[in-house]
Protein backbone atom coordinates (compact mmCIF):
# COMPACT_ATOMS: atom_id res chain seq x y z
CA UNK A 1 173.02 -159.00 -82.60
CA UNK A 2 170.48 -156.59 -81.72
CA UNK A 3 171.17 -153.17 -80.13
CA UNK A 4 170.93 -152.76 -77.05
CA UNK A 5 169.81 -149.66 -74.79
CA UNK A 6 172.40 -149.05 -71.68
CA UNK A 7 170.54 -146.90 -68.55
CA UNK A 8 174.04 -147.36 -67.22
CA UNK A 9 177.34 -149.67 -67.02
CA UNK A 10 179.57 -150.05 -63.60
CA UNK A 11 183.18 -152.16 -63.56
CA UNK A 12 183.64 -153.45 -60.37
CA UNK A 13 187.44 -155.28 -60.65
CA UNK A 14 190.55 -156.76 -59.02
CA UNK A 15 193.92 -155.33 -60.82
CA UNK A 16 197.37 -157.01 -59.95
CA UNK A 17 199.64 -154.33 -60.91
CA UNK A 18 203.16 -154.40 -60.19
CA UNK A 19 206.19 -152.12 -59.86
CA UNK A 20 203.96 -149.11 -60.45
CA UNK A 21 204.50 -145.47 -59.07
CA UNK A 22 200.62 -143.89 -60.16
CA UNK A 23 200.02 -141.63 -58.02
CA UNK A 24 203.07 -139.93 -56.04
CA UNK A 25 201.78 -137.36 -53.15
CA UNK A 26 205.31 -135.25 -53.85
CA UNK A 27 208.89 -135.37 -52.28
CA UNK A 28 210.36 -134.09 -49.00
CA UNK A 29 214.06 -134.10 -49.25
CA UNK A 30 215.43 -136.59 -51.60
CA UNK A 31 212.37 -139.07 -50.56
CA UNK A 32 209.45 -139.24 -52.97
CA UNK A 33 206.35 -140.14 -51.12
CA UNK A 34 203.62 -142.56 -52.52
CA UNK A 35 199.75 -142.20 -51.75
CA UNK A 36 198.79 -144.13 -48.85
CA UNK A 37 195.40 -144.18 -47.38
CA UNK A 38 193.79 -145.79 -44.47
CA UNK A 39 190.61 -148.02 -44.58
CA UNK A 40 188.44 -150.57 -43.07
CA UNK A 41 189.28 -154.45 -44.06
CA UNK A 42 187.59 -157.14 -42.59
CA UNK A 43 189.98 -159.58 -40.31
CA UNK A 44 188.81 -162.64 -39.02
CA UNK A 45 185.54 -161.53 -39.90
CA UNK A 46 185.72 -158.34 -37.95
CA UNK A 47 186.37 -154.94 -39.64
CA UNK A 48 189.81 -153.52 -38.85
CA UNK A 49 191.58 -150.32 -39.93
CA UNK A 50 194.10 -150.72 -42.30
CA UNK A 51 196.81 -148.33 -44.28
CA UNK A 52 197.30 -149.36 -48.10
CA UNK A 53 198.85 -148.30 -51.47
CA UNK A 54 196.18 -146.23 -53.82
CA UNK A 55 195.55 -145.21 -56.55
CA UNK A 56 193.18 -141.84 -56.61
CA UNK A 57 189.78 -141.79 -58.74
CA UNK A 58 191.19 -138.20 -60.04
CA UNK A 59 194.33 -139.66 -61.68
CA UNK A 60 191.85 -142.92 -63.51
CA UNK A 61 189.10 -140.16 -64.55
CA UNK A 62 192.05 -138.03 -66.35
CA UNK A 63 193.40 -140.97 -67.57
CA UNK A 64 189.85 -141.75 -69.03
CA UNK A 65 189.53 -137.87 -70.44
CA UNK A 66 192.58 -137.92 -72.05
CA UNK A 67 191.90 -141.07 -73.95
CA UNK A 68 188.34 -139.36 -74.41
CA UNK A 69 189.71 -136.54 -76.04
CA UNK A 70 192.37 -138.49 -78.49
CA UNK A 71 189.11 -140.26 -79.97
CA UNK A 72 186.95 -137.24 -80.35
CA UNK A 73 189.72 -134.80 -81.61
CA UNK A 74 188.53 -133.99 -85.04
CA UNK A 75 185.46 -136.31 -84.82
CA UNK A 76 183.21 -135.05 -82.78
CA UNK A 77 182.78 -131.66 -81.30
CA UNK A 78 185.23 -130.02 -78.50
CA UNK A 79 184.80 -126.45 -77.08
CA UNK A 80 187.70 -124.28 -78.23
CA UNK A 81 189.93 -125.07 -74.92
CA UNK A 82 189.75 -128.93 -75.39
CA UNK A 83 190.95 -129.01 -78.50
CA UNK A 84 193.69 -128.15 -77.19
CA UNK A 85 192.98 -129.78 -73.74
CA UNK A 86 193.01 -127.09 -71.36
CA UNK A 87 192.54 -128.09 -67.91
CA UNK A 88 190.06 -125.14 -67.78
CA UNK A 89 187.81 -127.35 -71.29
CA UNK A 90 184.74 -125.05 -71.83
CA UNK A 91 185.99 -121.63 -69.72
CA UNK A 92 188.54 -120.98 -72.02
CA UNK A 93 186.16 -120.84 -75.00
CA UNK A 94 185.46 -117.32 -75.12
CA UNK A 95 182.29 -117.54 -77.89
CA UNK A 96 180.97 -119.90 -74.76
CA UNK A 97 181.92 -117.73 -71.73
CA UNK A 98 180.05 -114.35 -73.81
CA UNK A 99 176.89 -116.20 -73.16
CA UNK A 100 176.91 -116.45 -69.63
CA UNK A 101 174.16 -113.85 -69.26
CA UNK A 102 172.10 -116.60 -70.05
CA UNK A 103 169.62 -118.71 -68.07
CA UNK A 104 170.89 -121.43 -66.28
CA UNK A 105 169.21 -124.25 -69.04
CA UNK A 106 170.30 -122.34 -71.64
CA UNK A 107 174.22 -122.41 -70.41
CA UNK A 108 173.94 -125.74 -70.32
CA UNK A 109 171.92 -126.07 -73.55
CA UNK A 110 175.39 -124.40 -75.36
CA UNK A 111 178.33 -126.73 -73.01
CA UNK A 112 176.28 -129.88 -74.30
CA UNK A 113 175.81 -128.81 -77.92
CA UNK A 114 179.61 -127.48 -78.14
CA UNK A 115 181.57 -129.78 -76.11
CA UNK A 116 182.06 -133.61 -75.49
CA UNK A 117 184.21 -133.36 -73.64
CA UNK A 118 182.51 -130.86 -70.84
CA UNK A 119 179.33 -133.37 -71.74
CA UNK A 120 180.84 -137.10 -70.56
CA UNK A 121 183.38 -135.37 -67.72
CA UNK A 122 181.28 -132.52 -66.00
CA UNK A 123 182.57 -129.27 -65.29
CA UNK A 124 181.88 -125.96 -63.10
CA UNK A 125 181.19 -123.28 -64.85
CA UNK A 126 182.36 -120.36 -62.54
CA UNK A 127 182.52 -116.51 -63.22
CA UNK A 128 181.89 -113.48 -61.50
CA UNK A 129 178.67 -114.66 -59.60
CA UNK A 130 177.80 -117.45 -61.80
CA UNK A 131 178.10 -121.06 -60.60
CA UNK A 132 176.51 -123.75 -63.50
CA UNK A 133 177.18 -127.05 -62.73
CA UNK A 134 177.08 -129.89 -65.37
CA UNK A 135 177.59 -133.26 -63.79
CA UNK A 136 179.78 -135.90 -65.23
CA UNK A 137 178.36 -138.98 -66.25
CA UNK A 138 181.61 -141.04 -65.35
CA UNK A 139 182.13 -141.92 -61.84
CA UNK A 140 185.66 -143.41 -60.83
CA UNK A 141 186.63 -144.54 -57.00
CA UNK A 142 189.48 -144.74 -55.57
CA UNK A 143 191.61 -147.57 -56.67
CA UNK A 144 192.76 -149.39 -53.21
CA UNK A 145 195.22 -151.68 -52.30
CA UNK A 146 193.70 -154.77 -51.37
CA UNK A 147 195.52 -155.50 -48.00
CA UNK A 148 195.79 -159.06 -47.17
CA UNK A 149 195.58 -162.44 -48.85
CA UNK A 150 192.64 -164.98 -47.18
CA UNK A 151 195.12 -166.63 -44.92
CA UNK A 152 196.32 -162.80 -43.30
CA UNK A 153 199.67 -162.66 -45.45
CA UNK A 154 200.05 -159.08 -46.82
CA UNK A 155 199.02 -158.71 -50.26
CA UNK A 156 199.87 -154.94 -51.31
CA UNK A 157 203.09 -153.45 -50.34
CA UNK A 158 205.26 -150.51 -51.25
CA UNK A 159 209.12 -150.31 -51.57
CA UNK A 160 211.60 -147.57 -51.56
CA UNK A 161 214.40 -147.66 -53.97
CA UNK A 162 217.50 -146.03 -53.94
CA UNK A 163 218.58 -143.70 -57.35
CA UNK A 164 221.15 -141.44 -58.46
CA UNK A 165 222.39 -139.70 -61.31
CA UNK A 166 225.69 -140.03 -63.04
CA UNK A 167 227.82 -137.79 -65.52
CA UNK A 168 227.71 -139.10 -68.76
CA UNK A 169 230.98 -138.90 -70.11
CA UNK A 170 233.20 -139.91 -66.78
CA UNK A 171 230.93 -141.82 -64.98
CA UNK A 172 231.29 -139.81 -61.78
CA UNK A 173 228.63 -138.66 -59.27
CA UNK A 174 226.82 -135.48 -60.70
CA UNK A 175 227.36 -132.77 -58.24
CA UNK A 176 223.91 -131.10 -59.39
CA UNK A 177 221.48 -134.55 -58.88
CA UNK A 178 221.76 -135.90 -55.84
CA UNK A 179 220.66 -138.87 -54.92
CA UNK A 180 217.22 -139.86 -54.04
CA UNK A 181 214.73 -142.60 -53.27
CA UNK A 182 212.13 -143.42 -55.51
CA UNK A 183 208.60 -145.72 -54.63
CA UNK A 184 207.78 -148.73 -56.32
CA UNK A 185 203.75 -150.48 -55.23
CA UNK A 186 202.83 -153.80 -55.72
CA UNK A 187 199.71 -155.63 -55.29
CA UNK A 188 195.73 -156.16 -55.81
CA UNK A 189 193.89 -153.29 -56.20
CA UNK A 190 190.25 -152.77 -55.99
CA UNK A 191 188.24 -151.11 -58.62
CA UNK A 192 185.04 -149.44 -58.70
CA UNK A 193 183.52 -147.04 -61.25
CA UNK A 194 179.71 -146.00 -62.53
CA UNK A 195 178.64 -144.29 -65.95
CA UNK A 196 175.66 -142.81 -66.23
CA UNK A 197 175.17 -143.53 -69.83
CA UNK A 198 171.44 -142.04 -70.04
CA UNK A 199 172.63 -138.28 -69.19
CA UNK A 200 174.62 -138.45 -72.65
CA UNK A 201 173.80 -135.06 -74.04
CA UNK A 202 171.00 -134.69 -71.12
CA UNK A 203 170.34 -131.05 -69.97
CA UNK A 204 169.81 -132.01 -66.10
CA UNK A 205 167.90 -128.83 -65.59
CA UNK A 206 165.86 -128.38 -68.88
CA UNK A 207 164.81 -131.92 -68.11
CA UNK A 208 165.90 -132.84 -72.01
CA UNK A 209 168.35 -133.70 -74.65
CA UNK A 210 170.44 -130.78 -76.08
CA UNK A 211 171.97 -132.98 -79.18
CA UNK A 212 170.03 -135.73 -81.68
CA UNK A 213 169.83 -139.33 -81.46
CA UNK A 214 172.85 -139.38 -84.05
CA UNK A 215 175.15 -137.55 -81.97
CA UNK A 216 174.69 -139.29 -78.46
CA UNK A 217 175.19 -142.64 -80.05
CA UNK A 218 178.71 -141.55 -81.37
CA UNK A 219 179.44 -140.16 -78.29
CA UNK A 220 178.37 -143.24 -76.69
CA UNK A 221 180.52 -144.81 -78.64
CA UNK A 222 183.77 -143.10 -77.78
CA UNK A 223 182.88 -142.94 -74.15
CA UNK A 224 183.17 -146.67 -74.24
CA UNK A 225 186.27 -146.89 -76.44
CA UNK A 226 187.98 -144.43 -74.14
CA UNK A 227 186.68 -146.59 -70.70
CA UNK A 228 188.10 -149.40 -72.31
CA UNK A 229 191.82 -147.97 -72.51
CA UNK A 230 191.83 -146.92 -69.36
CA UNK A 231 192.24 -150.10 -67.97
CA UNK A 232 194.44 -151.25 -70.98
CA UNK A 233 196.85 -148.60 -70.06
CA UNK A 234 196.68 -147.23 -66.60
CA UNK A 235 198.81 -143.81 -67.28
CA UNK A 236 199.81 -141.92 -64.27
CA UNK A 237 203.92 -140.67 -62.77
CA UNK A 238 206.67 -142.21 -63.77
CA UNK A 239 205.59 -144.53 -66.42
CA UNK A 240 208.88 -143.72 -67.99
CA UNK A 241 210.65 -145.71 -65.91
CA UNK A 242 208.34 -147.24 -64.07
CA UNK A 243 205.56 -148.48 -66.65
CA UNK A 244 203.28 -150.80 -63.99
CA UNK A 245 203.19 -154.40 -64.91
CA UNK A 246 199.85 -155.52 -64.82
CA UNK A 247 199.59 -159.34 -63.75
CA UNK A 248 195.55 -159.97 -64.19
CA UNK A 249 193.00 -158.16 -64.12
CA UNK A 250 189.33 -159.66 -63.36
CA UNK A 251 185.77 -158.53 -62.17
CA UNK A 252 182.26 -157.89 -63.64
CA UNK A 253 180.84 -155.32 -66.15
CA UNK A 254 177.42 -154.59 -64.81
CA UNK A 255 174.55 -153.13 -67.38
CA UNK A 256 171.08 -151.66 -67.11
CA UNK A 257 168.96 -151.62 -69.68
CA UNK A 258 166.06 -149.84 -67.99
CA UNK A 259 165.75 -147.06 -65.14
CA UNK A 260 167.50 -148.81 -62.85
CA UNK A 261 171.36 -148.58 -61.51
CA UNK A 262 173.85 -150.76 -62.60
CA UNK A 263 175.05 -152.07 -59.00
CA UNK A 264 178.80 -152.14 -58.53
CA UNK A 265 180.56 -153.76 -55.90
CA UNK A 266 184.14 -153.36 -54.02
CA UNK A 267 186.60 -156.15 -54.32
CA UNK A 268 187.99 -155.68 -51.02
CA UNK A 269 184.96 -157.80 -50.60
CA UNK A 270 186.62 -161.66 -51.96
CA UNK A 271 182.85 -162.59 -52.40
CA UNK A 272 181.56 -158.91 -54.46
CA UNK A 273 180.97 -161.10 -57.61
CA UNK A 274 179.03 -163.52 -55.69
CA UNK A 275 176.92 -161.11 -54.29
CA UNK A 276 176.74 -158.83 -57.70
CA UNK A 277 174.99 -162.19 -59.08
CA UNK A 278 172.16 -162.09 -55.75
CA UNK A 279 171.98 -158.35 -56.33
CA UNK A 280 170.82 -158.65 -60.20
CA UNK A 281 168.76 -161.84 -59.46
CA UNK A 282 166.91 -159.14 -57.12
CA UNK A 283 166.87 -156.58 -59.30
CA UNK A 284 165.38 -158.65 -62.02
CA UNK A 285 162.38 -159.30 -59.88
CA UNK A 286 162.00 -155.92 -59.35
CA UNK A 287 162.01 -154.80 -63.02
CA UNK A 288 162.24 -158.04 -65.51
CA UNK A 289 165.81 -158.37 -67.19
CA UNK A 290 166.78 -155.22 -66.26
CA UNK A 291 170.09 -155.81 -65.20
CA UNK A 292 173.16 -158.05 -66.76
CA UNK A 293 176.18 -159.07 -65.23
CA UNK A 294 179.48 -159.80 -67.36
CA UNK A 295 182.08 -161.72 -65.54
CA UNK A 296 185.45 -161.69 -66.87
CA UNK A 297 188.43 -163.43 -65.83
CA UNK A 298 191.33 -161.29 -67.64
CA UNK A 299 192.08 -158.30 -69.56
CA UNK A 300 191.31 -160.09 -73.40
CA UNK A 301 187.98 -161.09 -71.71
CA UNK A 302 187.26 -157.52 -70.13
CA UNK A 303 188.10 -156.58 -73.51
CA UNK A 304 185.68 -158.85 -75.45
CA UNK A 305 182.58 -157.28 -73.03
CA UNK A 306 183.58 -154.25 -73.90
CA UNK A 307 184.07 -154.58 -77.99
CA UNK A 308 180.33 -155.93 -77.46
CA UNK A 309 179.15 -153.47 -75.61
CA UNK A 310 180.41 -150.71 -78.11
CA UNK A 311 179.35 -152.72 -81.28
CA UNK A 312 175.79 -153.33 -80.04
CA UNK A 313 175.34 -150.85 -77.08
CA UNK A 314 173.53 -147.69 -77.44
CA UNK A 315 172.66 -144.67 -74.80
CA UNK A 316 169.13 -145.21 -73.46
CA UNK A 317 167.02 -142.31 -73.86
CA UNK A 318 164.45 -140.52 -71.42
CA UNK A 319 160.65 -140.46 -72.61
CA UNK A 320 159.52 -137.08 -70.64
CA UNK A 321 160.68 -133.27 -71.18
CA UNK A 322 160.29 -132.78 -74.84
């Protein structure tokens, strides 16, 4: 199969996880709380407000990094605070922060040369009176609780359980745990994320590409490998105990070959596949095959676009600034 130039690449995807506990807001008392948000569903075709289960964007995109990292740890290059995956990446490699005196393009110049780690996931870098922004080229949304089935029964609940601790070697109560009540979500959740798979390596502000052809395509590469375990294994709070099951998992990898977004659509929306096919049969006229839509019915088939997409898939590359 020939290889084939990606502008960019959006999931847009229905998860049934069960019995999961992702993304816990804290405890008050002996209650751990969940994360519950409020949004707008449509009822009887008429938008309501709605509270559900979710799942932040932070929590999938440090999921992503950390399987990012794994894959590029002693293959390609990381700043001296990812390799040991410092929250603070690129500001904790002092050879880096000496150069700060720098121009702007030229900061940015070193992150992308050093670092790809700080290239794929963005960071700020902030000292003194300096602000340099590099923009990450993966974009995750918030993962939502899809509230209600077609026919108005309620589709994503949470559950409180009860828990306590007990001494080892008489099974009595343990005077120092007490007991406590621990969350438990299940449901259809809604997934939407973007990658901007042509800013690989791309100095925003220099208007060109800090690092060879070579490089971007093995970066590409990881990026990819790293998207795809994300989904595979949704990390997050008490996976110890509480390791989600996931039921399905089904949607659309969206790809653009030229410069042209790769659309991405909620699935809050039952009919976002439906209109993700009108939306590329559009935005084929505009630009011819531009844009590819990859349906997939399950997790093996997700994982099949993918293992294609990373075999045969290569960053696209911008034809002005040098």
């Amino acid at each position: 199969m020939a290889t084939q130039t990606i502008y960019s690449l959006s999931i847009s995807a229905a998860a049934a996880l069960d019995m999961h506990s992702l993304n816990n807001e804290g405890g008050e008392g002996n209650q751990i709380s969940t994360r519950m948000v409020t949004i707008v569903h449509k009822v009887s075709g008429k938008y309501e407000p709605t509270t559900v289960n979710a799942i932040s964007g932070d929590m999938f995109k440090h999921i992503q990094a950390e399987h990012l990292y794994r894959l590029a740890n002693g293959n390609l290059p990381l700043c001296a605070g990812c390799q040991k995956f410092s929250g603070s990446r690129i500001l904790d490699d002092e050879e880096f922060m000496k150069n700060l005196a720098k121009k702007d393009g030229d900061v940015i110049n070193d992150l992308l040369e050093r670092c790809t780690l700080d290239d794929l996931e963005g960071n700020l870098i902030a000292k003194g009176n300096r602000s340099v922004p590099r923009k990450s080229i993966a974009e995750f949304g918030w993962v939502v609780g899809i509230p209600t089935t077609d026919d108005g029964k309620r589709l994503t609940q949470t559950e409180s359980y009860f828990h306590v601790r007990y001494a080892q070697e008489r099974g009595e109560e343990s005077t120092s745990q007490p007991i406590f009540h621990r969350p438990a979500s299940s449901g259809v959740y809604a997934i939407v994320a973007n990658f901007e798979i042509a800013r690989i390596g791309f100095n925003d502000i220099r208007q060109q590409y800090a690092i060879g052809d070579d490089e971007r395509a093995k970066r590409f590469k990881a990026f990819m490998e790293s998207i795809l375990y994300t989904f595979i294994e949704p990390n997050g709070a008490m996976r110890g105990t509480q390791n989600p099951h996931i039921l399905g998992f089904e949607g659309a990898v969206t790809v653009s070959t030229q410069v042209m977004p790769a659309p991405a659509l909620s699935a809050l929306d039952e009919n976002y596949r439906t209109e993700l096919q009108r939306v590329k049969n559009a935005l084929n006229q505009v630009r011819a095959d531009a844009v590819m839509v990859h349906e997939f019915n399950s997790m093996g088939e997700f994982a099949e676009i993918m293992r294609e997409v990373i075999a045969n898939g290569a960053p696209y590359k911008f034809n002005y600034g040098g």
